[in-house]
N, C-alpha and C. Protein backbone atom coordinates (compact mmCIF):
# COMPACT_ATOMS: atom_id res chain seq x y z
N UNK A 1 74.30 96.86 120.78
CA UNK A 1 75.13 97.18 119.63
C UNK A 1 76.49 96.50 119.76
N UNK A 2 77.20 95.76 118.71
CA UNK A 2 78.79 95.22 118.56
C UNK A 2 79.67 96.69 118.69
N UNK A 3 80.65 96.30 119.10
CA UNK A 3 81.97 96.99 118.84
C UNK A 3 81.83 97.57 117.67
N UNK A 4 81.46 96.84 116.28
CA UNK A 4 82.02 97.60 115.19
C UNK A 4 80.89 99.13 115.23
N UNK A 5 79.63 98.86 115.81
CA UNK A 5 78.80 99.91 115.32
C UNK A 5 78.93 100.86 116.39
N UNK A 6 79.75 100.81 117.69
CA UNK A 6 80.35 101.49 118.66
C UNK A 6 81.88 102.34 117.95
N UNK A 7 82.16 102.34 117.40
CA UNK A 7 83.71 102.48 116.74
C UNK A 7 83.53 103.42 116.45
N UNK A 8 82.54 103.91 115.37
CA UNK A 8 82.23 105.42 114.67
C UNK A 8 80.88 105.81 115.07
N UNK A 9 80.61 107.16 115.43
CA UNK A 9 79.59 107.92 115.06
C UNK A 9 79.22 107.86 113.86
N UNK A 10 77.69 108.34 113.36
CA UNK A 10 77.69 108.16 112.58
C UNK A 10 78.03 109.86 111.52
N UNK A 11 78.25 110.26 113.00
CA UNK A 11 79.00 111.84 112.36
C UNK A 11 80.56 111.57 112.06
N UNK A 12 81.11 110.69 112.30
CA UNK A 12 82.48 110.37 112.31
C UNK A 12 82.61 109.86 110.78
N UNK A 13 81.64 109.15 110.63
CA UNK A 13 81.77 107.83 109.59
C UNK A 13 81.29 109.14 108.09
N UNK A 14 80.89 110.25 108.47
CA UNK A 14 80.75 110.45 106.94
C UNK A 14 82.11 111.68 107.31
N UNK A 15 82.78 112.10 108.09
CA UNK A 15 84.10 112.57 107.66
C UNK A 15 84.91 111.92 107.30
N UNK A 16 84.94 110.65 107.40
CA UNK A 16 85.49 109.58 106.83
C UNK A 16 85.37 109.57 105.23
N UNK A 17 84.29 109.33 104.94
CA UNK A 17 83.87 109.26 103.78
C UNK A 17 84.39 111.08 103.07
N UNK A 18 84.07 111.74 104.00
CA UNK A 18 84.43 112.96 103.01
C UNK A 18 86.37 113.06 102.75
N UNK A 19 87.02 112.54 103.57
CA UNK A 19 88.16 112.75 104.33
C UNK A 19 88.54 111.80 102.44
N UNK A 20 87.49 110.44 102.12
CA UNK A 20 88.07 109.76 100.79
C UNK A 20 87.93 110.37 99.67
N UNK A 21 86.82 111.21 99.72
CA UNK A 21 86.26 112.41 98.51
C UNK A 21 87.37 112.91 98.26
N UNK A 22 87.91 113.37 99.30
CA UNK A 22 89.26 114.97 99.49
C UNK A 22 90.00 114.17 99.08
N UNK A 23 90.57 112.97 99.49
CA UNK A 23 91.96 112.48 99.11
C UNK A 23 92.17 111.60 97.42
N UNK A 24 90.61 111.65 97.09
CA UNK A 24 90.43 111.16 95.50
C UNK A 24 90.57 112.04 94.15
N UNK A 25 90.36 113.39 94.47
CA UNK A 25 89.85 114.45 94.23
C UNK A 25 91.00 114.72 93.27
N UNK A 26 92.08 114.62 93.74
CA UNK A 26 93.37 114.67 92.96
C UNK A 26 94.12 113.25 92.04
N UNK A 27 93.58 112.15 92.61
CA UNK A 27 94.15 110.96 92.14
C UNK A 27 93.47 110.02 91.68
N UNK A 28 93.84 109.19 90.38
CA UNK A 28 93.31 108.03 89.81
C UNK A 28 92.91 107.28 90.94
N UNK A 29 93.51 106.98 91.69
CA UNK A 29 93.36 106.19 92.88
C UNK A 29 92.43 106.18 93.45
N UNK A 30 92.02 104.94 94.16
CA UNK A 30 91.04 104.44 95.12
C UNK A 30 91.53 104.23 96.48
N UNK A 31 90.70 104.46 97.84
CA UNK A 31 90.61 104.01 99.04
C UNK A 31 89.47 103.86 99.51
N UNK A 32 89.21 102.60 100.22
CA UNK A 32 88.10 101.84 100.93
C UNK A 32 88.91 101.91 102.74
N UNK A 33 87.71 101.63 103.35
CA UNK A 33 87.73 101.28 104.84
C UNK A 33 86.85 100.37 104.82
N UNK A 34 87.31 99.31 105.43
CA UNK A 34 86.45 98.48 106.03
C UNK A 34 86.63 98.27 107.83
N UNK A 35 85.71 97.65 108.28
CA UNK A 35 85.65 97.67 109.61
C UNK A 35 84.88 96.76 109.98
N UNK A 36 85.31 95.61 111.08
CA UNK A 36 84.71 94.21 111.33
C UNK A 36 85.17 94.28 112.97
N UNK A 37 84.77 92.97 113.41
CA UNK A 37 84.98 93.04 114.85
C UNK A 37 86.13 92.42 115.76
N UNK A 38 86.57 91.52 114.39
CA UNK A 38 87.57 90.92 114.36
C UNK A 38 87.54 89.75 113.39
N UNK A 39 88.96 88.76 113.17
CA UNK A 39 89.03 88.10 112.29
C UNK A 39 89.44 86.47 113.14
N UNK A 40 89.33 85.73 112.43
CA UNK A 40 89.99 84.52 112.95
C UNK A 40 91.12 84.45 112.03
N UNK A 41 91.20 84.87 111.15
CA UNK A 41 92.19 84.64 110.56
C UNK A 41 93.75 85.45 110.68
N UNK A 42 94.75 85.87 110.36
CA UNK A 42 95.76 86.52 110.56
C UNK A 42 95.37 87.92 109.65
N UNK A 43 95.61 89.47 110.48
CA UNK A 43 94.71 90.10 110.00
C UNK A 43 95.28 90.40 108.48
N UNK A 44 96.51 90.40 108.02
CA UNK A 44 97.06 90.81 106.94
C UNK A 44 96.54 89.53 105.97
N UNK A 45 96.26 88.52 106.04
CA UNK A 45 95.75 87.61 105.46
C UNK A 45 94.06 87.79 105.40
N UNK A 46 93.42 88.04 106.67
CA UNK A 46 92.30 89.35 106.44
C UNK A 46 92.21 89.93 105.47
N UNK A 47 92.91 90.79 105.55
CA UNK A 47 92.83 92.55 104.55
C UNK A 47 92.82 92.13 103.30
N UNK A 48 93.86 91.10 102.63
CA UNK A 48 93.97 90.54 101.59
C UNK A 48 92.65 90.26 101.17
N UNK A 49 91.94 89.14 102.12
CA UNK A 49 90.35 88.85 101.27
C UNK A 49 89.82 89.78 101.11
N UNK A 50 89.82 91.12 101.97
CA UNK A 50 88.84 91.84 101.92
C UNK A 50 88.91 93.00 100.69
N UNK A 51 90.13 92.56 100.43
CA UNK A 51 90.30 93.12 99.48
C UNK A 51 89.99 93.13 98.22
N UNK A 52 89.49 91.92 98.25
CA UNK A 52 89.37 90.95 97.05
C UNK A 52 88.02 91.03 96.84
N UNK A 53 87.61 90.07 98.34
CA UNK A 53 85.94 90.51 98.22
C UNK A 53 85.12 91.90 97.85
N UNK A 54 86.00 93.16 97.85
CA UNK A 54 85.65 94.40 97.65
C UNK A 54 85.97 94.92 95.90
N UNK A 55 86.25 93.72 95.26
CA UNK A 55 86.65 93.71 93.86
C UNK A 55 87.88 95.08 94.18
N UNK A 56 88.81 95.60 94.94
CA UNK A 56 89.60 96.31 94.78
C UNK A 56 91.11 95.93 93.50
N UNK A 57 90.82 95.04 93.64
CA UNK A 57 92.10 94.54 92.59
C UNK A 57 91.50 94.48 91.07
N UNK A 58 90.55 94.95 90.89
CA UNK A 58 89.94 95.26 89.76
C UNK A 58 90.52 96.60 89.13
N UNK A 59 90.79 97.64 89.70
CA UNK A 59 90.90 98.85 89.29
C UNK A 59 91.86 99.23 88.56
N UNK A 60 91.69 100.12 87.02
CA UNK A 60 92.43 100.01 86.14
C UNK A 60 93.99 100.12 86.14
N UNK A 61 94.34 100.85 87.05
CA UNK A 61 95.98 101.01 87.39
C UNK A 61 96.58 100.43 88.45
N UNK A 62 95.32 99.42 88.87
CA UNK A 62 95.84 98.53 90.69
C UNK A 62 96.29 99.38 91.38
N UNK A 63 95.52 100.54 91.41
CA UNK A 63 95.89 101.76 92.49
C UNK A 63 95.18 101.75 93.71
N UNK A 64 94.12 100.69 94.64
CA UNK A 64 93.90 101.00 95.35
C UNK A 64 94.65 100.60 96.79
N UNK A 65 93.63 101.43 97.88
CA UNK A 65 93.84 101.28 98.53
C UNK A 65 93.32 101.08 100.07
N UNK A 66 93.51 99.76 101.05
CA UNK A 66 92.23 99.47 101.46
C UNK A 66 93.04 99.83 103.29
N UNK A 67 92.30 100.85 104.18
CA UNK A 67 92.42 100.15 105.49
C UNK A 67 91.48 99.82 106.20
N UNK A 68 92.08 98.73 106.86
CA UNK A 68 91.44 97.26 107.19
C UNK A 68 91.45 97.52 109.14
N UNK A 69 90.39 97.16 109.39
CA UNK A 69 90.47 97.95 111.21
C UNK A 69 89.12 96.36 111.82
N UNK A 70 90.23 95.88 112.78
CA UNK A 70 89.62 94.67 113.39
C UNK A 70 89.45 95.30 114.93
N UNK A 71 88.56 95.76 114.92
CA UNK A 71 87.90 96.83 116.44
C UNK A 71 88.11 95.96 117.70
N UNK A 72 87.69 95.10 118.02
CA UNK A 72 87.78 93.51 119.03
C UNK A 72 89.22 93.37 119.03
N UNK A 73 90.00 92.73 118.20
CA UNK A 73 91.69 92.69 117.82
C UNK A 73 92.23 93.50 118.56
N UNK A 74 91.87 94.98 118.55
CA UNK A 74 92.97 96.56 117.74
C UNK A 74 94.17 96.22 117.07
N UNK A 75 93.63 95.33 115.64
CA UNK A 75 94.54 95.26 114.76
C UNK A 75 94.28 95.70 113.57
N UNK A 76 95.14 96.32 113.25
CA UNK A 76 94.38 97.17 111.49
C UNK A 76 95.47 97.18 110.68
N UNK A 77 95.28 97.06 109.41
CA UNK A 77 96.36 96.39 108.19
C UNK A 77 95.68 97.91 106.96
N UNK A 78 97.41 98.30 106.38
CA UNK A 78 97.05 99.01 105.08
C UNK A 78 97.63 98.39 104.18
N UNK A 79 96.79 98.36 103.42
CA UNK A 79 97.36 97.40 102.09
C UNK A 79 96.84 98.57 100.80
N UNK A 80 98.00 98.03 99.68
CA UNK A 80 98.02 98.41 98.79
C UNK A 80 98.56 97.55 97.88
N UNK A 81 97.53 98.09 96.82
CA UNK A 81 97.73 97.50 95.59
C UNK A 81 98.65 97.42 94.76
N UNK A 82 99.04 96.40 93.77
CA UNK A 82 100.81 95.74 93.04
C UNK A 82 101.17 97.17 92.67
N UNK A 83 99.57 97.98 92.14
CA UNK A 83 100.21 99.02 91.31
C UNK A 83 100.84 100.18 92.02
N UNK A 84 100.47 100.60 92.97
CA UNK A 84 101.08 101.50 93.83
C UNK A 84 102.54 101.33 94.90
N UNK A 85 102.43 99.81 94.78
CA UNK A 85 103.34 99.00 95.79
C UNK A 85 104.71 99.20 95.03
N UNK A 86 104.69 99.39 94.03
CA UNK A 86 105.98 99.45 92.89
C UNK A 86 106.05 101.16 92.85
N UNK A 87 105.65 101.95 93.70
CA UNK A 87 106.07 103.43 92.66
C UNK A 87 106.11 103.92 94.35
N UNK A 88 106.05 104.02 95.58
CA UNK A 88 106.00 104.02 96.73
C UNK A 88 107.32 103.75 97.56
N UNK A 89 107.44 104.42 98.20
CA UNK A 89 108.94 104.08 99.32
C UNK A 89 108.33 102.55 99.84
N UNK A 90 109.57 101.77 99.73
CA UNK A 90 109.71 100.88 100.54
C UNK A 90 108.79 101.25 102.15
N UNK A 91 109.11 102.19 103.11
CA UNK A 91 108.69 102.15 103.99
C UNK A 91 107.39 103.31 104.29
N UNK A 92 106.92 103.42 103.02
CA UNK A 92 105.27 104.36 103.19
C UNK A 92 104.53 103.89 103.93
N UNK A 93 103.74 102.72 103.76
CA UNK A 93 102.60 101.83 104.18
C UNK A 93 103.47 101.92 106.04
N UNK A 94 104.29 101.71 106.06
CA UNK A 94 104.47 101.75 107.91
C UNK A 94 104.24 103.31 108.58
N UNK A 95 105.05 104.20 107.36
CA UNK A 95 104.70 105.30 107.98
C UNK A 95 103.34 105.68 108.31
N UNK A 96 102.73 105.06 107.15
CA UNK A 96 101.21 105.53 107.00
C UNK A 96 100.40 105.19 108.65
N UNK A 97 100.93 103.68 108.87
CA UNK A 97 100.02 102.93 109.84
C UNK A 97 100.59 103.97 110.73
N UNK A 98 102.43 104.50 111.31
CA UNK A 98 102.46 104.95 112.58
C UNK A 98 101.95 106.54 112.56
N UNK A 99 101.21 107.03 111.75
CA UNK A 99 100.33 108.09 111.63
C UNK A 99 99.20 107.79 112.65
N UNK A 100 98.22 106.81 111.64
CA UNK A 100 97.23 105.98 112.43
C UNK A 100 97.15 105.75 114.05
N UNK A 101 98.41 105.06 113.71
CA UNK A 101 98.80 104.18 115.00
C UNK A 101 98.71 105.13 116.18
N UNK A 102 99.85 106.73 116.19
CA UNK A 102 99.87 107.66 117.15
C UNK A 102 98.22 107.89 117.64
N UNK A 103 97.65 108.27 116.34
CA UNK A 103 96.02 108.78 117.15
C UNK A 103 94.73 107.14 117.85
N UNK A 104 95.31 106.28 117.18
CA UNK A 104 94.58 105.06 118.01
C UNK A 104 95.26 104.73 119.57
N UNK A 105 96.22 105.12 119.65
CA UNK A 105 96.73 104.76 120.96
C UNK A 105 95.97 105.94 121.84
N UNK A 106 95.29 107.10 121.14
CA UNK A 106 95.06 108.29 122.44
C UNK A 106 93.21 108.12 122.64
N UNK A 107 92.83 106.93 121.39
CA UNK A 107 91.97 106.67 121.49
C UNK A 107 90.85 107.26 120.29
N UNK A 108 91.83 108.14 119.76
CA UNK A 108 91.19 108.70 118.72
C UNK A 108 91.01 108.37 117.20
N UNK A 109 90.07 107.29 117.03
CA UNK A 109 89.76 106.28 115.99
C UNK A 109 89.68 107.15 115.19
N UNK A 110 88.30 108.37 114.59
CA UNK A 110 88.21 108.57 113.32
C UNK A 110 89.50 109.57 113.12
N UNK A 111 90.44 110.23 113.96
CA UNK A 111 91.61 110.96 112.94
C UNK A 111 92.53 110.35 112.54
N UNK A 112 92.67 109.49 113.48
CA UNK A 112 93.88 108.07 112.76
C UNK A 112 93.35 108.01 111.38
N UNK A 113 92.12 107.26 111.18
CA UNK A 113 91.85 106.88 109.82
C UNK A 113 91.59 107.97 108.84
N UNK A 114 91.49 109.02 108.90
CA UNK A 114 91.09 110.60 108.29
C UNK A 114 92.41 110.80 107.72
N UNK A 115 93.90 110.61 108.78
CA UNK A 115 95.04 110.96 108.50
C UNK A 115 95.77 109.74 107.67
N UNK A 116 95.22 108.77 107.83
CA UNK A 116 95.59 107.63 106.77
C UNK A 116 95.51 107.97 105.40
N UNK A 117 94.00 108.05 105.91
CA UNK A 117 93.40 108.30 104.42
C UNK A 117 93.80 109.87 103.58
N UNK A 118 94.18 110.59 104.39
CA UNK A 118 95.17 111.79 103.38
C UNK A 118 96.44 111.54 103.12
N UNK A 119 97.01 110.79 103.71
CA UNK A 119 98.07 110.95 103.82
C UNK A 119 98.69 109.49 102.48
N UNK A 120 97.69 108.42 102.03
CA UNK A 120 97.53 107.68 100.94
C UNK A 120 97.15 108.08 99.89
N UNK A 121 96.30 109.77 99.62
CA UNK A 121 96.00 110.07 98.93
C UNK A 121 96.84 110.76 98.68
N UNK A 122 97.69 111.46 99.45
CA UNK A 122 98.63 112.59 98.51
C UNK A 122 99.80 111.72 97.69
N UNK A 123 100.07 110.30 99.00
CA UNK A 123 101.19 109.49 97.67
C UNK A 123 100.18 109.38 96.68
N UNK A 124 99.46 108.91 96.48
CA UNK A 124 98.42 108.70 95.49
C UNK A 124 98.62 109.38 94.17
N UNK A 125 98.15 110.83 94.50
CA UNK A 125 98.28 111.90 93.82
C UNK A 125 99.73 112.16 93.22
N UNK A 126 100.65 112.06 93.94
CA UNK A 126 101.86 112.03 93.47
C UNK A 126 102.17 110.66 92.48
N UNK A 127 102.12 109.60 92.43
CA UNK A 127 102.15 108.88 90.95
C UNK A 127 100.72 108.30 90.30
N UNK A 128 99.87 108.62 90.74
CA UNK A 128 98.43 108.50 89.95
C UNK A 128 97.79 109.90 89.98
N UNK A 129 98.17 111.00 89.59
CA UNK A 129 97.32 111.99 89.45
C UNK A 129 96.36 112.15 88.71
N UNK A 130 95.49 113.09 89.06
CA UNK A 130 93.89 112.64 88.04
C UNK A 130 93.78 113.64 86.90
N UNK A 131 93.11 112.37 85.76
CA UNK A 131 93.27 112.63 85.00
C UNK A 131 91.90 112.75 84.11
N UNK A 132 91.72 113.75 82.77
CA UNK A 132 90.25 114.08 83.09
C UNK A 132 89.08 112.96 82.68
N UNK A 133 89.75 111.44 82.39
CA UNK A 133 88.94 110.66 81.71
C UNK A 133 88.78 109.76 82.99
N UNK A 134 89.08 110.60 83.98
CA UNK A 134 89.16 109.15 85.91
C UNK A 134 87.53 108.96 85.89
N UNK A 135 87.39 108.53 86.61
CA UNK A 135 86.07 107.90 87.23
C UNK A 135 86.15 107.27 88.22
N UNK A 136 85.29 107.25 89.57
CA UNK A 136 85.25 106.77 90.85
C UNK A 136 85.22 105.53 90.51
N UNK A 137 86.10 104.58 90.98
CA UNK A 137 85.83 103.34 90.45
C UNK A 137 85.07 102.27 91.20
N UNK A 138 85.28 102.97 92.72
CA UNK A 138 84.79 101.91 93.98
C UNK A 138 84.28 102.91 95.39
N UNK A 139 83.16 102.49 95.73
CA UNK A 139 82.48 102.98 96.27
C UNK A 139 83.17 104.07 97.93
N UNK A 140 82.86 104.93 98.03
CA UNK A 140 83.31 105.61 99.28
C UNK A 140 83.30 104.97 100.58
N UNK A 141 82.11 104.93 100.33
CA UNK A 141 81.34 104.31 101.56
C UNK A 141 82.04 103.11 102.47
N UNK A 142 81.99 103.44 103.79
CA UNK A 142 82.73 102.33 104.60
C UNK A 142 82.13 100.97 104.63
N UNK A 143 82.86 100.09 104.47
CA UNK A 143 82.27 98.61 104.16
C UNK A 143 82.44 98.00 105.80
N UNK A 144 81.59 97.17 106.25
CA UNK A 144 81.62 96.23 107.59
C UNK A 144 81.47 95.46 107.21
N UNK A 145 82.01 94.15 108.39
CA UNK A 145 81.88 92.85 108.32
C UNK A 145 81.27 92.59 109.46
């Protein structure tokens, strides 16, 4: 088995997925995970394609939001979309990662990303709150490379 399919249980990988349910539940907004083994490329230049490739910049209010985890690297990028990037503290997206960041250093992959992922959804919720005509726009499910 690679690194990437070593990374999560597969009991891990659907609290994950539930962890995006919970944090959608309230907000127009979208969040994806993806997870690869690494990149050749620079990973924030990464995240960008993958972002792309995941049609995330499609979504009606450019509310999503993608984290990006290069397992091989231990480099992982949160990105967000123009639309959220404009209504957001200047310094969210860092706080967000040194959330992450604290539980990957103790080794503890899926709460880092669990606490990402709530913690994008409540900004979320706070300027995209849901509204009753929302619709899931992009899939839960963790994407690999």
């Amino acid at each position: 088995m690679s690194k990437v399919e070593e990374f999560l249980t597969p009991a891990e990988e659907q609290e994950i997925i539930s962890a995006i349910r919970i944090a959608e539940k309230n907000t127009s907004g979208e969040i994806r995970i993806h997870i690869e083994a690494s990149s050749e490329k620079e990973h924030y230049e990464r995240a960008l394609e993958v972002f792309h490739l995941l049609k995330m910049d499609n979504t009606k209010d450019a509310n999503a939001v993608l984290i990006y985890v290069a397992v091989n690297d231990k480099k992982f990028v949160v990105y967000g979309d123009k639309g959220i990037n404009k209504v957001v503290d200047k310094d969210f997206w860092n706080s967000t990662k040194e959330v992450m960041q604290n539980h990957f250093k103790n080794g503890n992959f899926k709460q880092g990303i669990v606490d990402g992922i709530l913690k994008a959804g409540e900004e979320l919720q706070e300027h995209f709150p849901w509204q009753i005509d929302d619709v899931d726009e992009l899939s839960n499910e963790i994407s690999k490379g």
